[in-house]
Protein backbone atom coordinates (compact mmCIF):
# COMPACT_ATOMS: atom_id res chain seq x y z
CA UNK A 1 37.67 39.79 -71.36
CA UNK A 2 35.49 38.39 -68.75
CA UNK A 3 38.17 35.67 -67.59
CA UNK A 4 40.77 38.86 -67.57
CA UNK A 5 38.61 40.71 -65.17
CA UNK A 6 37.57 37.50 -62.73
CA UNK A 7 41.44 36.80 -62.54
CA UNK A 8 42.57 40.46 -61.95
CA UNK A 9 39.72 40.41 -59.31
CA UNK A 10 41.19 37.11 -57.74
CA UNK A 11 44.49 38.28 -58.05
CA UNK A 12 43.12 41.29 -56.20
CA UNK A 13 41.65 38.84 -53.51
CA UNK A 14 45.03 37.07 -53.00
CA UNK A 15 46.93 40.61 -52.24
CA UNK A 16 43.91 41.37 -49.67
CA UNK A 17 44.11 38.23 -48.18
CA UNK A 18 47.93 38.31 -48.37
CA UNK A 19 47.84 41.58 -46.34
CA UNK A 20 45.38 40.28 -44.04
CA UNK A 21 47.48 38.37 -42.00
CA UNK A 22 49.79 41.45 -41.68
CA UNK A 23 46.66 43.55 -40.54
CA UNK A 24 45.60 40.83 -38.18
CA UNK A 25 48.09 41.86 -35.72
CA UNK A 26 46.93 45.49 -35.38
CA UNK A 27 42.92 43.45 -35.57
CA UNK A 28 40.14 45.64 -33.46
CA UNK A 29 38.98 43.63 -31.09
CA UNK A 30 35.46 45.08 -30.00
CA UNK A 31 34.43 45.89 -26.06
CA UNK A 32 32.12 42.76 -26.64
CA UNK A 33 34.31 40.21 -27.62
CA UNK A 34 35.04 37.22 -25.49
CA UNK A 35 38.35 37.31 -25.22
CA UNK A 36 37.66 40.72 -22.80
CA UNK A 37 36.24 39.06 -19.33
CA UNK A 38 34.36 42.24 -17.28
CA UNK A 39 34.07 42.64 -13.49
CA UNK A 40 32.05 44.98 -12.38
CA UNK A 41 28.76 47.08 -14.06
CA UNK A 42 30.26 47.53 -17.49
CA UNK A 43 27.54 48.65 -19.99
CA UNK A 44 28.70 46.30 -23.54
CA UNK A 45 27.89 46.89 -26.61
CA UNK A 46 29.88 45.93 -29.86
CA UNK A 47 30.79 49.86 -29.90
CA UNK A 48 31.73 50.59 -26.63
CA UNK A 49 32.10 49.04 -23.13
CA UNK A 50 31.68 51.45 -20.37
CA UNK A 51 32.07 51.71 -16.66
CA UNK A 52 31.05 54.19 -14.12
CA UNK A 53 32.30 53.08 -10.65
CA UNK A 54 35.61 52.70 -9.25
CA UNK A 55 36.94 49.08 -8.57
CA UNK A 56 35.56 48.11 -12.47
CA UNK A 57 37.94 45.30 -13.84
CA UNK A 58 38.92 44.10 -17.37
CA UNK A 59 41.02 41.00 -18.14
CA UNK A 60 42.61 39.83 -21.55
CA UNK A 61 45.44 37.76 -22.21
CA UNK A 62 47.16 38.80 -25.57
CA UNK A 63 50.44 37.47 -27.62
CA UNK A 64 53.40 39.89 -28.73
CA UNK A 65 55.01 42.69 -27.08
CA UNK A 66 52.13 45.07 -26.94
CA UNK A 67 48.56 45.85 -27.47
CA UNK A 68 46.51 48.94 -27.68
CA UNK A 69 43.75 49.65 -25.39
CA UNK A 70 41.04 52.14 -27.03
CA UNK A 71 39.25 54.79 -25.57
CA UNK A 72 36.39 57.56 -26.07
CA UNK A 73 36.90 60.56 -24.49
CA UNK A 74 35.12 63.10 -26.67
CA UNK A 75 32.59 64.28 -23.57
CA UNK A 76 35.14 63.80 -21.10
CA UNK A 77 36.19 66.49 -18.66
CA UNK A 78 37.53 64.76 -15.84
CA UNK A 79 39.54 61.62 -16.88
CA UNK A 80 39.13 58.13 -14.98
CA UNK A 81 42.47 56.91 -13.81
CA UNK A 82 43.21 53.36 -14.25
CA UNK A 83 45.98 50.67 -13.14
CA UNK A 84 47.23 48.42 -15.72
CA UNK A 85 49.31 45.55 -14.50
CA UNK A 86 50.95 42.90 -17.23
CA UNK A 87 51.63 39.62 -15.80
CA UNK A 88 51.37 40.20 -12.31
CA UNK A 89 53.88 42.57 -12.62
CA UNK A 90 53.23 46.21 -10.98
CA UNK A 91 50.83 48.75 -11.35
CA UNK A 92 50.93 51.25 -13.44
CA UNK A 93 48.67 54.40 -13.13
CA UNK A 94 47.03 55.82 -16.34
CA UNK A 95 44.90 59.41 -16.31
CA UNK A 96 42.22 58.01 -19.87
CA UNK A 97 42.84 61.46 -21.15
CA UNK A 98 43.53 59.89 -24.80
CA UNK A 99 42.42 57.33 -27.16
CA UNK A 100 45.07 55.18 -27.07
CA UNK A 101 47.02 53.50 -24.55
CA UNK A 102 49.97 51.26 -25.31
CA UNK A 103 50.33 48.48 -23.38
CA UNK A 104 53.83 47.12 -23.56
CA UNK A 105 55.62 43.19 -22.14
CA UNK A 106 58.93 41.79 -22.16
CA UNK A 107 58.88 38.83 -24.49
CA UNK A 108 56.59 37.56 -26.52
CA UNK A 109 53.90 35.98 -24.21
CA UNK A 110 51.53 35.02 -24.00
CA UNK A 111 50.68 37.48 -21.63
CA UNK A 112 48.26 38.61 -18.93
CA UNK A 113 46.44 42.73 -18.72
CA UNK A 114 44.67 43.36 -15.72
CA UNK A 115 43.37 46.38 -16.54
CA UNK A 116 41.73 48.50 -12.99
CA UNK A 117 39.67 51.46 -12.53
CA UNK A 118 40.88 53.45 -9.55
CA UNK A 119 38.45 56.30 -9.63
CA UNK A 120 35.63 57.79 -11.31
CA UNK A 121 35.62 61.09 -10.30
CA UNK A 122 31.93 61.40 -7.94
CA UNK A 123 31.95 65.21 -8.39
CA UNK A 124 31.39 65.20 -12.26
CA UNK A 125 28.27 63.52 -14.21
CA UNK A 126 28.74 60.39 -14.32
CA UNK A 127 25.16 58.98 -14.71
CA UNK A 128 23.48 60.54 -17.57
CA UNK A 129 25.25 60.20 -21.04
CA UNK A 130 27.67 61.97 -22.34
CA UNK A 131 28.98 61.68 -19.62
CA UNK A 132 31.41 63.42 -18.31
CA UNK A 133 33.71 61.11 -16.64
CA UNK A 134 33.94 57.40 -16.54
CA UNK A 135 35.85 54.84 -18.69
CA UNK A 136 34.52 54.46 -22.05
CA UNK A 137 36.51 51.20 -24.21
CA UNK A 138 35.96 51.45 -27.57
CA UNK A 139 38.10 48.02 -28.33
CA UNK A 140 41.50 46.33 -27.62
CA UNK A 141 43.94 46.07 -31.13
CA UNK A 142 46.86 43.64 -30.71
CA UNK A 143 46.63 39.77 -31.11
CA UNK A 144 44.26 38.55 -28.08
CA UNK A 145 44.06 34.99 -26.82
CA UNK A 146 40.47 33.34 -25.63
CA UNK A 147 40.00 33.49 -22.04
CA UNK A 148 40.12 30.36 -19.61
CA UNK A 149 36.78 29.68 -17.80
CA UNK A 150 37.03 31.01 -14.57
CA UNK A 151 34.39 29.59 -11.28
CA UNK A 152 34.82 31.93 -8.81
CA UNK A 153 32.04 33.10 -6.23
CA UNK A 154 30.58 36.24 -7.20
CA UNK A 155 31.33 39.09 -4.48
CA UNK A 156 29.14 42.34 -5.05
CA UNK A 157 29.53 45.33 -2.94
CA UNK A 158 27.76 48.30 -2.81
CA UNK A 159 27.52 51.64 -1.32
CA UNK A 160 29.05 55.44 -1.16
CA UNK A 161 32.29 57.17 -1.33
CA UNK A 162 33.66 54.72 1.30
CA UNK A 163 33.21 51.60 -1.37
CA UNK A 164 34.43 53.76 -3.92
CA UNK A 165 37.52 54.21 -1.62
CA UNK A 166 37.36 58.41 -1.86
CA UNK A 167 40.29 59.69 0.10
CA UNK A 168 41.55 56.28 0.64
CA UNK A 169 45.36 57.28 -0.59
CA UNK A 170 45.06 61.30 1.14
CA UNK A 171 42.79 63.87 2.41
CA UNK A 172 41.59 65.67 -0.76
CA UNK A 173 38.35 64.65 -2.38
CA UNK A 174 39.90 64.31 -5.91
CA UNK A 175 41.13 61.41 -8.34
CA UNK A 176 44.29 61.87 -7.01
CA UNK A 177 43.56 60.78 -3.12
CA UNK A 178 41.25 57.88 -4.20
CA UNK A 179 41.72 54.49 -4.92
CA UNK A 180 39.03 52.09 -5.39
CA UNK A 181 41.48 49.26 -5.95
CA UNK A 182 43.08 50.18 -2.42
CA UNK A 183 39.47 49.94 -0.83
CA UNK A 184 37.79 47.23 1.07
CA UNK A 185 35.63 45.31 -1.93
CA UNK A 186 38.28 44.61 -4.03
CA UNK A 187 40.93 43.52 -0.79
CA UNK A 188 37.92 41.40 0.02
CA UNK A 189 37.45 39.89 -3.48
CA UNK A 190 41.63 39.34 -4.36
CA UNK A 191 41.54 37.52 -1.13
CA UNK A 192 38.88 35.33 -1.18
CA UNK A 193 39.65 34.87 -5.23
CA UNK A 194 35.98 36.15 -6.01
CA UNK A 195 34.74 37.92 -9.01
CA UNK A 196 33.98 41.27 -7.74
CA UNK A 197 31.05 43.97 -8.46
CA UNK A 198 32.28 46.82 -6.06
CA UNK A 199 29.84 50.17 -7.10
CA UNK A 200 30.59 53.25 -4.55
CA UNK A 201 28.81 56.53 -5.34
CA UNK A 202 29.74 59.60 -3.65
CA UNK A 203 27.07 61.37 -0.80
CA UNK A 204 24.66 58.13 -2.29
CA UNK A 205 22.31 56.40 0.51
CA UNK A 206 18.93 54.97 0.16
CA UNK A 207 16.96 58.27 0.82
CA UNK A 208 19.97 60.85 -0.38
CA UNK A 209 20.75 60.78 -4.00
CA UNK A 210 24.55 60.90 -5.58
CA UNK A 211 26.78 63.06 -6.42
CA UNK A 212 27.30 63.51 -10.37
CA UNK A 213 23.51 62.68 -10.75
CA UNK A 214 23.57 59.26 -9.38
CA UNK A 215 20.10 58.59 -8.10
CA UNK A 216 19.26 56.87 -4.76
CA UNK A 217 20.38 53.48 -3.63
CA UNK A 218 17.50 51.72 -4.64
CA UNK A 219 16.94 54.02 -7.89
CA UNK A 220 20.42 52.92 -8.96
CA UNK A 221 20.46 49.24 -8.20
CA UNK A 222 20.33 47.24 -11.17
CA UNK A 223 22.20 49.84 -13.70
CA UNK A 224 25.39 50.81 -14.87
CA UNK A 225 24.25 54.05 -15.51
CA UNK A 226 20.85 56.08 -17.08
CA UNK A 227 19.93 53.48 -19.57
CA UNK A 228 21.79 50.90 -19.31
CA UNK A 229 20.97 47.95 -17.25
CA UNK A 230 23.23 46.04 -15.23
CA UNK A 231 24.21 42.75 -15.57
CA UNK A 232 22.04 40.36 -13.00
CA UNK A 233 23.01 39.63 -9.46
CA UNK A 234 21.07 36.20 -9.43
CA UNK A 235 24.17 34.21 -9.41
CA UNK A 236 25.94 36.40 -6.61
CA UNK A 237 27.44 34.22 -3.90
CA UNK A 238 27.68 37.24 -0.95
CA UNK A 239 26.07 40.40 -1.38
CA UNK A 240 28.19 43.82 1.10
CA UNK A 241 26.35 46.62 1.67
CA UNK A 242 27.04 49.36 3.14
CA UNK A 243 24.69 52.74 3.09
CA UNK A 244 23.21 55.07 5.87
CA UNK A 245 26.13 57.43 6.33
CA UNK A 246 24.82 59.84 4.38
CA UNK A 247 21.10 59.20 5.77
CA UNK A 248 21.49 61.30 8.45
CA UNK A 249 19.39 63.80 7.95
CA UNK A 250 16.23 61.36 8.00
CA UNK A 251 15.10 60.07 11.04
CA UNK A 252 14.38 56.50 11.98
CA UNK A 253 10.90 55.91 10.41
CA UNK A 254 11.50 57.26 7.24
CA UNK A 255 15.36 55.31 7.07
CA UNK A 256 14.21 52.01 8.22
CA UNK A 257 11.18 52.14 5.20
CA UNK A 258 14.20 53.02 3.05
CA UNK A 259 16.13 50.41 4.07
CA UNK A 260 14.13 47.41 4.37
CA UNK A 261 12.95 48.34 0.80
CA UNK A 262 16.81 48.28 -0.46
CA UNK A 263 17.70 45.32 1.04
CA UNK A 264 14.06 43.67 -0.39
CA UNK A 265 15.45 44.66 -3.56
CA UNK A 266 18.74 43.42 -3.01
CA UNK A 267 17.26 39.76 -2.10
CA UNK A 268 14.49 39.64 -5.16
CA UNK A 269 17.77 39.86 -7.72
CA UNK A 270 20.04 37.50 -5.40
CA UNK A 271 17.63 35.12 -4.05
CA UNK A 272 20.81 32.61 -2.92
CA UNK A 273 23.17 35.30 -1.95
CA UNK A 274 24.59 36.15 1.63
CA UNK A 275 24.04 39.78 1.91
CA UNK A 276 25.89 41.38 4.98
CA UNK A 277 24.01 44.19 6.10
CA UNK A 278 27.59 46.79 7.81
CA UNK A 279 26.87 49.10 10.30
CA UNK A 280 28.49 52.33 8.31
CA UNK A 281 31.76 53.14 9.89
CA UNK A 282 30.62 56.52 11.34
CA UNK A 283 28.03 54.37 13.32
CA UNK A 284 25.44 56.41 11.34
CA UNK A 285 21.41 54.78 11.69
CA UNK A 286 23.13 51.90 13.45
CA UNK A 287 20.65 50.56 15.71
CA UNK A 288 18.05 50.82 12.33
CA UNK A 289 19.75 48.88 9.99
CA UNK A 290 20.15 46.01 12.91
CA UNK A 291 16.25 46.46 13.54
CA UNK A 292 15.37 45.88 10.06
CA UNK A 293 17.79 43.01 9.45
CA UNK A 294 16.24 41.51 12.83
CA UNK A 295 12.57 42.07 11.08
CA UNK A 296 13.61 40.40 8.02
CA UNK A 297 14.44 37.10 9.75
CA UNK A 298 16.20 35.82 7.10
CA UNK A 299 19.14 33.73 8.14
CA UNK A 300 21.44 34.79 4.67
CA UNK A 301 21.09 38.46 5.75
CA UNK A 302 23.26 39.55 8.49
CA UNK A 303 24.19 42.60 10.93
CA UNK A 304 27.38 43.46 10.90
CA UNK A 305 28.18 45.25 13.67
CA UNK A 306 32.06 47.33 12.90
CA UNK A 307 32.01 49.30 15.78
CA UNK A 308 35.77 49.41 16.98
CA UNK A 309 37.53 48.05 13.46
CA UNK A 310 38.76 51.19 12.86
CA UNK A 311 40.65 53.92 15.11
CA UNK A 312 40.80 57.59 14.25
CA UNK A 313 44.03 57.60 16.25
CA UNK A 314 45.90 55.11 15.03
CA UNK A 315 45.57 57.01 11.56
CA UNK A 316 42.94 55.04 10.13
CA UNK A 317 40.66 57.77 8.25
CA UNK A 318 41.50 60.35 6.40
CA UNK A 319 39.19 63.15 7.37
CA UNK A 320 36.26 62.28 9.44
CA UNK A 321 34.36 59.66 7.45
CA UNK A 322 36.80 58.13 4.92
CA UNK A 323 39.19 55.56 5.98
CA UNK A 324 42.64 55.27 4.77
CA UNK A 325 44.15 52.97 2.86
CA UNK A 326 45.12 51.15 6.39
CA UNK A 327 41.95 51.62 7.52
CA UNK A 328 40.29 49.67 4.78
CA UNK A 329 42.53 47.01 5.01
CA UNK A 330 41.33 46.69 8.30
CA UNK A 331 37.91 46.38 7.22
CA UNK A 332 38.69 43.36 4.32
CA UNK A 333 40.67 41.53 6.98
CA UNK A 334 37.76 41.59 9.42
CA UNK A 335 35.17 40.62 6.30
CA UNK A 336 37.71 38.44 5.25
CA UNK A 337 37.56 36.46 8.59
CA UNK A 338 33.66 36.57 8.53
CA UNK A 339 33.29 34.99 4.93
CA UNK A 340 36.20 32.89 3.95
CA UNK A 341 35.04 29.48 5.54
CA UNK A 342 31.26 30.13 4.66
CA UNK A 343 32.12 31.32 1.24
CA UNK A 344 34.46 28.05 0.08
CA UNK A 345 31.08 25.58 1.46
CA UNK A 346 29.11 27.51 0.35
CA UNK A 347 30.50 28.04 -3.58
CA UNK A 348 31.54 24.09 -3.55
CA UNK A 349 28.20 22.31 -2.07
């Protein structure tokens, strides 16, 4: 009786295992497997992998002719959008309004997902969970492949609605007219072929807080969001920022305090890292930030002075303080110029 049971209960075993093969093929792969290679301040767990700021990347190379990207959107009431392109191939623009997207390629592969947040909406909560917008990747199913090691130099950019590229595409402060894949961090980053952090919060500077509950600059730094801590900086290679345009109603005392104490903060987590200090576009607190870069005399932190990159008549805002998606092309080429032969010695010494 006994040897009847143990080989029903093998035979049992074979027919699982025979299916499992089958099932292997729809297999969850969870947000914090390897195969999934994060750019950007993704908070990872094995349940969920979640992102709060526009310009957030996601790479996976897979096998077969599709795979299914998994969301949560239970406490969502403004949907990210996202590009997904397969292989190079083009964009295409997703609203994560569902909990699954299909992800389809010609042939069999293997193949390559770059997956692309192009806005987090700054109006809604996005800081304090549940939140109410923001990407929230619950896994990957489909037949995934193990990543190649990438060395890149590490790029981190931060800042407001400008790095988030708000009104980058048109002159409406919605999803729709942003694009933080259009803005300057990640032209910067494809160019350069860096890793990129890019993390633009709307109405954010170092005294003024966010919209959607973002806290200050400084209160921010080293999150993803409200209890979950970002991944370090130590490692970055060149460090952007740019914050003071919506300082303005501070005066110089109070800013330059502000300041100096961000961009203290900024070198204690990157103690190797370039950091480009950019006079903000609008020319807001510009002689203050080059004061306090001058005081710091440090010789990796620089003033960059963008007075004249852009031109409000050559069409290259849209509205008073955003640029356009010409005008931050503009802005990559000219940090482009600045950090292309430092960055290379720099990465390969």
């Amino acid at each position: 009786m006994r040897r009847a049971a143990l080989i029903a209960a093998v035979a049992a075993g074979l027919v699982m295992g025979a299916v499992q093969p089958v099932a292997a093929s729809g297999d969850l792969v969870r947000p914090d497997d390897r195969r999934l290679a994060y750019e950007g301040h993704w908070g990872r767990t094995a349940e969920a992998a979640v992102t709060v700021t526009s310009g957030s990347r996601l790479g996976f190379r897979f096998t077969g002719d599709s795979v299914h990207a998994l969301f949560d959107v239970s406490s969502i009431t403004v949907p990210a959008q996202i590009h997904v392109s397969v292989d190079g191939g083009p964009k295409r623009l997703y609203a994560v309004d569902r909990e699954d997207i299909e992800i389809t390629a010609a042939g069999r592969g293997p193949h390559r997902v770059e997956l692309s947040v192009k806005d987090v909406f700054s109006r809604a909560n996005r800081w304090t969970p549940p939140l109410e917008t923001g990407v929230v990747l619950t896994g990957v199913r489909g037949r995934l492949l193990p990543q190649r090691p990438v060395h890149e130099p590490r790029f981190a950019f931060y800042g407001d609605s400008v790095t988030q590229g708000v009104m980058a595409l048109c002159e409406v402060n919605t999803s729709d007219c942003a694009d933080g894949t259009a803005a300057y961090p990640t032209l910067v980053a494809d160019a350069l072929h860096a890793s990129l952090t890019q993390v633009g919060f709307g109405r954010q500077g170092v005294l003024r807080t966010g919209n959607g509950g973002v806290p200050t600059a400084s209160d921010a730094y080293g999150w993803n969001y409200a209890g979950s801590r970002a991944d370090s900086d130590r490692h970055a290679d060149v460090i952007v920022v740019n914050q003071g345009t919506n300082d303005t109603a501070w005066g110089p005392a109070e800013f330059r305090a502000a300041y100096r104490a961000y961009l203290d903060e900024l070198r204690a987590a990157a103690p190797h890292a370039r950091i480009l200090a950019l006079r903000p576009l609008t020319g807001a607190h510009a002689d203050d930030i080059a004061a306090v870069v001058a005081e710091l005399a440090d010789r990796r932190v620089e003033f960059v002075d963008t007075s004249g990159w852009l031109s409000p008549a050559e069409g290259d805002f849209n509205g008073d303080v955003h640029p356009s998606a010409q005008g931050h092309r503009k802005v990559a080429d000219r940090l482009i110029a600045l950090l292309e032969g430092a960055v290379s010695h720099d990465h390969h010494a």
